[in-house]
Protein backbone atom coordinates (compact mmCIF):
# COMPACT_ATOMS: atom_id res chain seq x y z
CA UNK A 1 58.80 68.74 101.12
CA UNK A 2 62.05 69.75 102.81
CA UNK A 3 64.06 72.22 100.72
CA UNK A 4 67.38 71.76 101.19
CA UNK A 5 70.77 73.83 100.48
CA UNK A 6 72.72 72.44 97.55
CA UNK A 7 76.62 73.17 97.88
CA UNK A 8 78.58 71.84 94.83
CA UNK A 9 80.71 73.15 92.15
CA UNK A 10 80.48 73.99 88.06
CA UNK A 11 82.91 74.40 85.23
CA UNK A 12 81.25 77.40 83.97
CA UNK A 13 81.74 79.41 86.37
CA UNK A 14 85.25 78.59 87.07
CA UNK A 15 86.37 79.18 83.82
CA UNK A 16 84.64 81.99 82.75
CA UNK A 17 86.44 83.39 86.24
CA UNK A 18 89.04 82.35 85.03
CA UNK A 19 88.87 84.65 82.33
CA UNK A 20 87.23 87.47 83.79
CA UNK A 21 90.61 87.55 86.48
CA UNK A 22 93.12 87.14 83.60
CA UNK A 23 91.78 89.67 81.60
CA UNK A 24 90.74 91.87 85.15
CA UNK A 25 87.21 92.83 83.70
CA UNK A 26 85.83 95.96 85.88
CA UNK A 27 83.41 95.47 88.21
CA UNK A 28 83.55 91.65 87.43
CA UNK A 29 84.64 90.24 91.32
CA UNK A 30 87.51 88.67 90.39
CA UNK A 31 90.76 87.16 91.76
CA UNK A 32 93.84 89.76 90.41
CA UNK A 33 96.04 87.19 92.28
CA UNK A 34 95.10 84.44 90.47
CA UNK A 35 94.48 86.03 87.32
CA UNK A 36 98.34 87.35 87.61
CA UNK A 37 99.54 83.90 88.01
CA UNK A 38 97.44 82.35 85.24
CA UNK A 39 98.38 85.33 82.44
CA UNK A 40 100.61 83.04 80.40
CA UNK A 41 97.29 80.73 79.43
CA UNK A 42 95.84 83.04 77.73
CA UNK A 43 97.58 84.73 74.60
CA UNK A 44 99.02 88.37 74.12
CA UNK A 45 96.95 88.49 70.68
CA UNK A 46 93.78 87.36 72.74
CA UNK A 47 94.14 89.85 75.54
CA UNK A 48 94.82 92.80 72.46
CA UNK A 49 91.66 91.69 71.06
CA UNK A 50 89.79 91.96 74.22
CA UNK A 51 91.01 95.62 74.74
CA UNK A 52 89.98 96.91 71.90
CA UNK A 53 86.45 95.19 71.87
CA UNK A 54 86.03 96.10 75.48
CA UNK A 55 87.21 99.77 74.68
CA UNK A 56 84.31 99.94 72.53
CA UNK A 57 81.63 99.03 75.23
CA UNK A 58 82.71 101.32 77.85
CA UNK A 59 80.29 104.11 76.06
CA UNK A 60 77.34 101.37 75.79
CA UNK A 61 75.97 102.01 79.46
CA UNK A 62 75.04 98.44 80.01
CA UNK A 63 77.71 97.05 81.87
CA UNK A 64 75.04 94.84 84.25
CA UNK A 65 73.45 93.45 81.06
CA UNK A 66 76.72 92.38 79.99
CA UNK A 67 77.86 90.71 83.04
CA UNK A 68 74.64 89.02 83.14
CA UNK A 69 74.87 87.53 79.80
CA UNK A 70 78.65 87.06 79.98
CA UNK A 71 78.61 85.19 83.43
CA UNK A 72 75.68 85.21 85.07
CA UNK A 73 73.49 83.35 83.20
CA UNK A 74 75.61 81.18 81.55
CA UNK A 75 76.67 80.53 85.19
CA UNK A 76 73.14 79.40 85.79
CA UNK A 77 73.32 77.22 83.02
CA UNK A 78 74.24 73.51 83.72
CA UNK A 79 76.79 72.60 81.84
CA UNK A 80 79.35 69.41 81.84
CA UNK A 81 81.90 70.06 79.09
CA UNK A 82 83.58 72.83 77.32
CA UNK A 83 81.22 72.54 74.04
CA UNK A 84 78.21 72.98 76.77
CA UNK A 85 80.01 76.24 77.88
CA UNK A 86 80.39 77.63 74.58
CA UNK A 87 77.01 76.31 73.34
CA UNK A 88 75.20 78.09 75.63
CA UNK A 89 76.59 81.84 74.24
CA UNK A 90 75.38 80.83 70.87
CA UNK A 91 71.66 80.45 72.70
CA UNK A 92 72.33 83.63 74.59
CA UNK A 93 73.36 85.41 71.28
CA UNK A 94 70.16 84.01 70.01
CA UNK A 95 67.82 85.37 72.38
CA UNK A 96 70.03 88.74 72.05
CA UNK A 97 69.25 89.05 68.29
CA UNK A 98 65.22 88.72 69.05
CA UNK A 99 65.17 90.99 71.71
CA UNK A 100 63.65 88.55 74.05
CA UNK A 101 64.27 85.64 77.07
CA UNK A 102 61.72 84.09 74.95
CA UNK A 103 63.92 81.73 72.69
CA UNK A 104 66.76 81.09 75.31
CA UNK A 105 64.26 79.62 77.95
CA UNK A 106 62.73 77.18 75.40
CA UNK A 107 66.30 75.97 74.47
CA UNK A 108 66.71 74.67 78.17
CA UNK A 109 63.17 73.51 79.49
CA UNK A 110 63.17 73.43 83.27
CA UNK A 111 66.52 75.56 83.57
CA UNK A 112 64.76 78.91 83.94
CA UNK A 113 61.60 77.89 86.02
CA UNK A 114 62.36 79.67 88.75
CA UNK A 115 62.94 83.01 86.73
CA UNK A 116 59.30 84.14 87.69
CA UNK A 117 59.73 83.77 91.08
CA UNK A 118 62.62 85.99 91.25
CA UNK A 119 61.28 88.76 89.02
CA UNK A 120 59.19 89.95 86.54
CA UNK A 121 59.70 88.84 83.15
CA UNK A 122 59.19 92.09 81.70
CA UNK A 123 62.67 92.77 83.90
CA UNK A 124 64.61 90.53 82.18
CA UNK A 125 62.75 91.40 78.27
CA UNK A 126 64.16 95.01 79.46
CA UNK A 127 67.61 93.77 79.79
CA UNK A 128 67.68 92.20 76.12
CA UNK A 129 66.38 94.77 74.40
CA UNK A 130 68.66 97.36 75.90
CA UNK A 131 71.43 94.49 74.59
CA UNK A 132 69.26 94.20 71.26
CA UNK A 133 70.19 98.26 70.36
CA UNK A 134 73.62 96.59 70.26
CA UNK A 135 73.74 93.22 69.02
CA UNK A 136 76.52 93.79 66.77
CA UNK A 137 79.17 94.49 69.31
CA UNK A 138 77.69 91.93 71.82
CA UNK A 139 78.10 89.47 68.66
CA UNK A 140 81.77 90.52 68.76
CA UNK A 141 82.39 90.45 72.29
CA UNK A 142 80.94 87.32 72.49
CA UNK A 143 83.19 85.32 69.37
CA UNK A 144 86.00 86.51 71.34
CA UNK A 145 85.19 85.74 74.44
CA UNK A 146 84.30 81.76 72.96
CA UNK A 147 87.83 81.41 71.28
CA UNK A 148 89.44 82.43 74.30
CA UNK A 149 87.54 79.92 76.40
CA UNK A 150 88.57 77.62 73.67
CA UNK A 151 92.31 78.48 73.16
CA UNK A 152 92.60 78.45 76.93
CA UNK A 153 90.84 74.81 77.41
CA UNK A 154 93.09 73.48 74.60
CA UNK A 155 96.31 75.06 76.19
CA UNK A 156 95.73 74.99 80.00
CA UNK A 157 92.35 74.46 81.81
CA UNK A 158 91.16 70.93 80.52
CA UNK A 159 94.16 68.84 82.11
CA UNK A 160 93.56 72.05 85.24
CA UNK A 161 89.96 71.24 85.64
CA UNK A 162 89.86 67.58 85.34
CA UNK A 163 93.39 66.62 87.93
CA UNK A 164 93.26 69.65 90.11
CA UNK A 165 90.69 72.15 90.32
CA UNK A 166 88.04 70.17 90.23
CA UNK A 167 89.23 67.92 93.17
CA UNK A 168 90.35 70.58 95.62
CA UNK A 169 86.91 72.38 95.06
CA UNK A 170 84.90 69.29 95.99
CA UNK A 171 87.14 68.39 98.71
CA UNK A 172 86.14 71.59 100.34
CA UNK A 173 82.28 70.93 99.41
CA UNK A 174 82.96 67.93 101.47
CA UNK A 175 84.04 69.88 104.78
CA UNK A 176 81.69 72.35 104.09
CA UNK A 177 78.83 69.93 104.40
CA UNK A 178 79.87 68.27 107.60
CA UNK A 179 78.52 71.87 108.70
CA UNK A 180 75.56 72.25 106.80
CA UNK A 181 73.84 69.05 107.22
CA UNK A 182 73.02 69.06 110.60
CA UNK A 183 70.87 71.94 110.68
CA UNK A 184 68.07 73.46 108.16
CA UNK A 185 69.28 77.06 107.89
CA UNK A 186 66.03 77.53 105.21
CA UNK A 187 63.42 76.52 108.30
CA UNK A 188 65.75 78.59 110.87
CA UNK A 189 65.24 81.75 108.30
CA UNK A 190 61.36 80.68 108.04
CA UNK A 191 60.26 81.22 111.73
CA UNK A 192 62.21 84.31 112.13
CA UNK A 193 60.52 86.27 109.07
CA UNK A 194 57.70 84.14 109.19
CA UNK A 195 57.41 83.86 105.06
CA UNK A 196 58.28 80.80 103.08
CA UNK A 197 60.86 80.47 101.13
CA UNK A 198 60.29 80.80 97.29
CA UNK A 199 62.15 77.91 96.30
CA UNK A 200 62.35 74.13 96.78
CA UNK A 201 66.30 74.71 97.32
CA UNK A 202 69.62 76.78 97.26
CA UNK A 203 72.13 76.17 95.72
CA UNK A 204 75.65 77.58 96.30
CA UNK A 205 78.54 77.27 93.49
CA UNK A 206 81.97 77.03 95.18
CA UNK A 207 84.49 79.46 92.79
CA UNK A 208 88.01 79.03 92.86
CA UNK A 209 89.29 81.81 90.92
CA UNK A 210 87.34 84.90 92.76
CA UNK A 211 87.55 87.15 95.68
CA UNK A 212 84.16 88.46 95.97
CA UNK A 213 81.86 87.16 99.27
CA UNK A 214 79.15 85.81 97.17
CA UNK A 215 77.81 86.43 93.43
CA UNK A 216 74.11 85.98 92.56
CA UNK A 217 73.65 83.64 89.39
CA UNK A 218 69.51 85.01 89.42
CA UNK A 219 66.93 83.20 91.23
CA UNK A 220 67.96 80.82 93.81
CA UNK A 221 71.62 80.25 93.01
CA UNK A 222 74.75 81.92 94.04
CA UNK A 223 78.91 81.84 93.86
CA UNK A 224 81.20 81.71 96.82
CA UNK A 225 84.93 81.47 97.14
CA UNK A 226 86.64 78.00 97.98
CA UNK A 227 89.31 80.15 99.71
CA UNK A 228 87.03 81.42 102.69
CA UNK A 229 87.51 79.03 105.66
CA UNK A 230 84.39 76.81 106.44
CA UNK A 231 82.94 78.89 109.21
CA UNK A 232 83.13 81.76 107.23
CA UNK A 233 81.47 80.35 104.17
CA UNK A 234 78.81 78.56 106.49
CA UNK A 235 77.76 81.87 108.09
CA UNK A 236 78.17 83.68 104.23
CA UNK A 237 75.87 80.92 103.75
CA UNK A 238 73.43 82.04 106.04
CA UNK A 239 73.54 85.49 105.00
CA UNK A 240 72.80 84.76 101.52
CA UNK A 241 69.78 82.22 102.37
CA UNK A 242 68.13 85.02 104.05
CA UNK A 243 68.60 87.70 101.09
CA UNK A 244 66.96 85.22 98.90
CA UNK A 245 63.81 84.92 101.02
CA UNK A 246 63.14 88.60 100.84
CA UNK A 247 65.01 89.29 97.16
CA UNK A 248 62.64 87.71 95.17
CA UNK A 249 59.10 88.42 93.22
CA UNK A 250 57.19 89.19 96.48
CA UNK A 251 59.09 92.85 96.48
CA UNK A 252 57.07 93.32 93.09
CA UNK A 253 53.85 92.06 94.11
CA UNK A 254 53.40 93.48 98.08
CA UNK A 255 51.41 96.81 97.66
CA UNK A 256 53.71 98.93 99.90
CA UNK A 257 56.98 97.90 98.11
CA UNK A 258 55.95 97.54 94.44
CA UNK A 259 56.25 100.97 93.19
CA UNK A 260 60.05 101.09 95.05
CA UNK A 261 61.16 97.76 93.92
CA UNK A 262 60.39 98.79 89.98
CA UNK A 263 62.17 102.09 90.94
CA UNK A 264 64.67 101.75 93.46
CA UNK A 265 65.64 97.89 93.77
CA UNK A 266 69.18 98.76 94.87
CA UNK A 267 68.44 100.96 97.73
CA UNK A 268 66.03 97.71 98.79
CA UNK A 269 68.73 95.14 98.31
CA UNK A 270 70.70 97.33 100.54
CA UNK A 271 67.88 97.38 103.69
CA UNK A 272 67.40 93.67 103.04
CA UNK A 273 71.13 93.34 103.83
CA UNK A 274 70.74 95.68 107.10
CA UNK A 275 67.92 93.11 107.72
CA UNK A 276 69.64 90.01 108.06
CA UNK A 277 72.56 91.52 109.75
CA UNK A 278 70.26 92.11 112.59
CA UNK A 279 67.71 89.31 112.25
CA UNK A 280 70.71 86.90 112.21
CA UNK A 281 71.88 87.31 115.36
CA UNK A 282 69.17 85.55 116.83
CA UNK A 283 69.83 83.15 114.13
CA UNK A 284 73.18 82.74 115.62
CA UNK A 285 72.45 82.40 119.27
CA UNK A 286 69.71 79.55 118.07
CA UNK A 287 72.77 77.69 116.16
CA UNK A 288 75.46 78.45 118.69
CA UNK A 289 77.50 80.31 115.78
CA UNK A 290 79.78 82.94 117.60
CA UNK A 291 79.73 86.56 115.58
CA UNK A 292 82.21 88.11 113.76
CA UNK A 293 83.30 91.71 114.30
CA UNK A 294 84.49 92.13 110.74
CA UNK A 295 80.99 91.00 109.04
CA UNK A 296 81.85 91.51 105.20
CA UNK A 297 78.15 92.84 104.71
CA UNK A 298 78.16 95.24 106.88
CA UNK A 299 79.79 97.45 104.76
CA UNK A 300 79.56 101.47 104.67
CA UNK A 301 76.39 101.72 102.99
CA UNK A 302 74.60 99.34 104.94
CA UNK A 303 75.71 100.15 108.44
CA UNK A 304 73.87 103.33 108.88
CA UNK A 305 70.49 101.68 107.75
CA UNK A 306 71.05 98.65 110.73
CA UNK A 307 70.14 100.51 113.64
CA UNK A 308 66.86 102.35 111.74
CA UNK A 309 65.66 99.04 110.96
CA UNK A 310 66.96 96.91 113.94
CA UNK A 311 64.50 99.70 116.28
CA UNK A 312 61.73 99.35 114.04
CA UNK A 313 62.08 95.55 113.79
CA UNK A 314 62.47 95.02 117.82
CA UNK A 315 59.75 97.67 118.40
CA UNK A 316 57.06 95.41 116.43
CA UNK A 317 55.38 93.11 118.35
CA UNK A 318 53.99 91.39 115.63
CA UNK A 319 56.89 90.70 113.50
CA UNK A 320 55.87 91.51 109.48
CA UNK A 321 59.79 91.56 107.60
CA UNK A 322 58.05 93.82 104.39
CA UNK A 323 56.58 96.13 106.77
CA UNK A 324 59.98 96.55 108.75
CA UNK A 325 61.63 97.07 105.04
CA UNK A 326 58.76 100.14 103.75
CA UNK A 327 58.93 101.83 107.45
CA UNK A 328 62.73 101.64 107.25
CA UNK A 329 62.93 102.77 103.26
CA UNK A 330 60.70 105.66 104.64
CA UNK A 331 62.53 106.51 107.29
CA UNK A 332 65.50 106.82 105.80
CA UNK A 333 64.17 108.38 102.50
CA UNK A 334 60.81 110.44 104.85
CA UNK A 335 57.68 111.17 101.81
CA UNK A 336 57.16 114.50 101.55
């Protein structure tokens, strides 16, 4: 079976961006620009109400539970209408009061399949029960996040979704895949790591109102921005194919990196990012893609780790990606 990427874009997502840049939610990747331009569609009274309730979860310490149950997964979440969008934080809620994925993944058989391939269950059980010690607020947060997304569809983004945004997102979808099509990026990623990749395909969500290079929705989905030009989101689009073949469940289950992924997942995703900025290059040459200078990933954090791994990588003549990532984790954190 040929897996495939999957560019195409969701109302979820763009609305609940919509949101998160009107209201400028921390740490939430999006577009101050637009959400400046769209304040006036969403009301003073709403935005006071969202101050104080947000006030009020600044002491909760589990600000990337509550992105992931205020976008994220909802994000994941097909959904064709407004009463889809809102439906789904009533399952959410659900699964909040229990404590457990348990009850949201039966109330969408099929959706969540490929949760267990991208982590342990137990991970995401963690994540609900931390939410569970404060169902309450989340409860609150959560009724006025809906009649925002309501008062806002009523006022503004319906007619905005269905004659403009909408249209302008899939026209760039449509230039986007004149790229795409001609190659499989997934196979080019399989014989330079030689691993498989997890899933049977990728799918990209194009974003109009956000800034951020790319968002992970879980598993094998992700958000761009429609604003990047084509050659730019084509070679973000490489990037984030190759994260996913190494992000995934195997970092759990490979007896070298177990014990680091349960304990220090972030300093991984950060190696795995020095990774493909290397490994890529070759990628590149193969596809005739000229570099950038200014590659968005190779940000502060990540540019001291490239040339540890990049010499342990090129000094293996047997190339083996997880045992590139443990030697570099260990060389740049030596055990004692």
């Amino acid at each position: 079976m040929t897996q495939k990427i999957v560019v195409k874009t969701s109302l979820t997502p763009n609305i609940i961006m919509h949101v998160f840049s009107c209201l400028e939610i921390e740490g939430s990747f999006y577009n101050s620009d637009y959400g400046l331009k769209h304040r006036f569609t969403i009301l003073e009274e709403e935005y006071k109400q969202w101050e104080i309730a947000s006030k009020k979860c600044m002491t909760l310490g589990c600000n990337t539970e509550l992105f992931a149950v205020l976008f994220q997964i909802p994000s994941y979440i097909p959904a064709e209408d407004l009463e889809m969008v809102l439906s789904t934080y009533d399952k959410i809620s659900e699964a909040i009061d229990e404590g457990s994925l348990e009850s949201l993944l039966s109330s969408y058989p099929g959706v969540f399949d490929n949760l267990p391939i991208y982590a342990p269950m137990n991970v995401f059980d963690e994540h609900f029960k931390k939410l569970f010690e404060q169902k309450e607020l989340i409860k609150e947060i959560f009724t006025i996040f809906k009649q925002i997304l309501l008062g806002l569809w009523d006022r503004f983004y319906g007619d905005y979704w269905e004659k403009e945004a909408k249209a302008k997102l899939e026209k760039r979808i449509a230039d986007l895949e004149v790229i795409i099509k001609p190659i499989n990026i997934i196979n080019s990623w399989k014989k330079l790591f030689n691993i498989e990749f997890p899933y049977h395909e990728f799918v990209a969500l194009l974003v109009e109102p956000t800034k951020t290079i790319a968002t992970n929705l879980l598993a094998e989905k992700i958000i761009i921005s429609y604003e990047q030009e084509e050659m730019d989101l084509y070679r973000i689009l490489i990037h984030e194919i190759g994260r996913t073949f190494l992000l995934n469940i195997n970092l759990f289950e490979n007896d070298s990196l177990k014990s680091i992924a349960k304990s220090n997942v972030d300093k991984l995703s950060t190696i795995v990012d020095a990774a493909c900025i290397h490994v890529k290059k070759d990628l590149f040459k193969a596809l005739k893609i000229r570099e950038k200078n200014d590659d968005p990933y190779n940000v502060h954090e990540v540019k001291e780790i490239v040339p540890v791994f990049a010499q342990i990588w090129d000094s293996m003549t047997n190339k083996d990606i997880y045992k590139a990532i443990i030697q570099t984790y260990n060389k740049l954190k030596p055990i004692v």
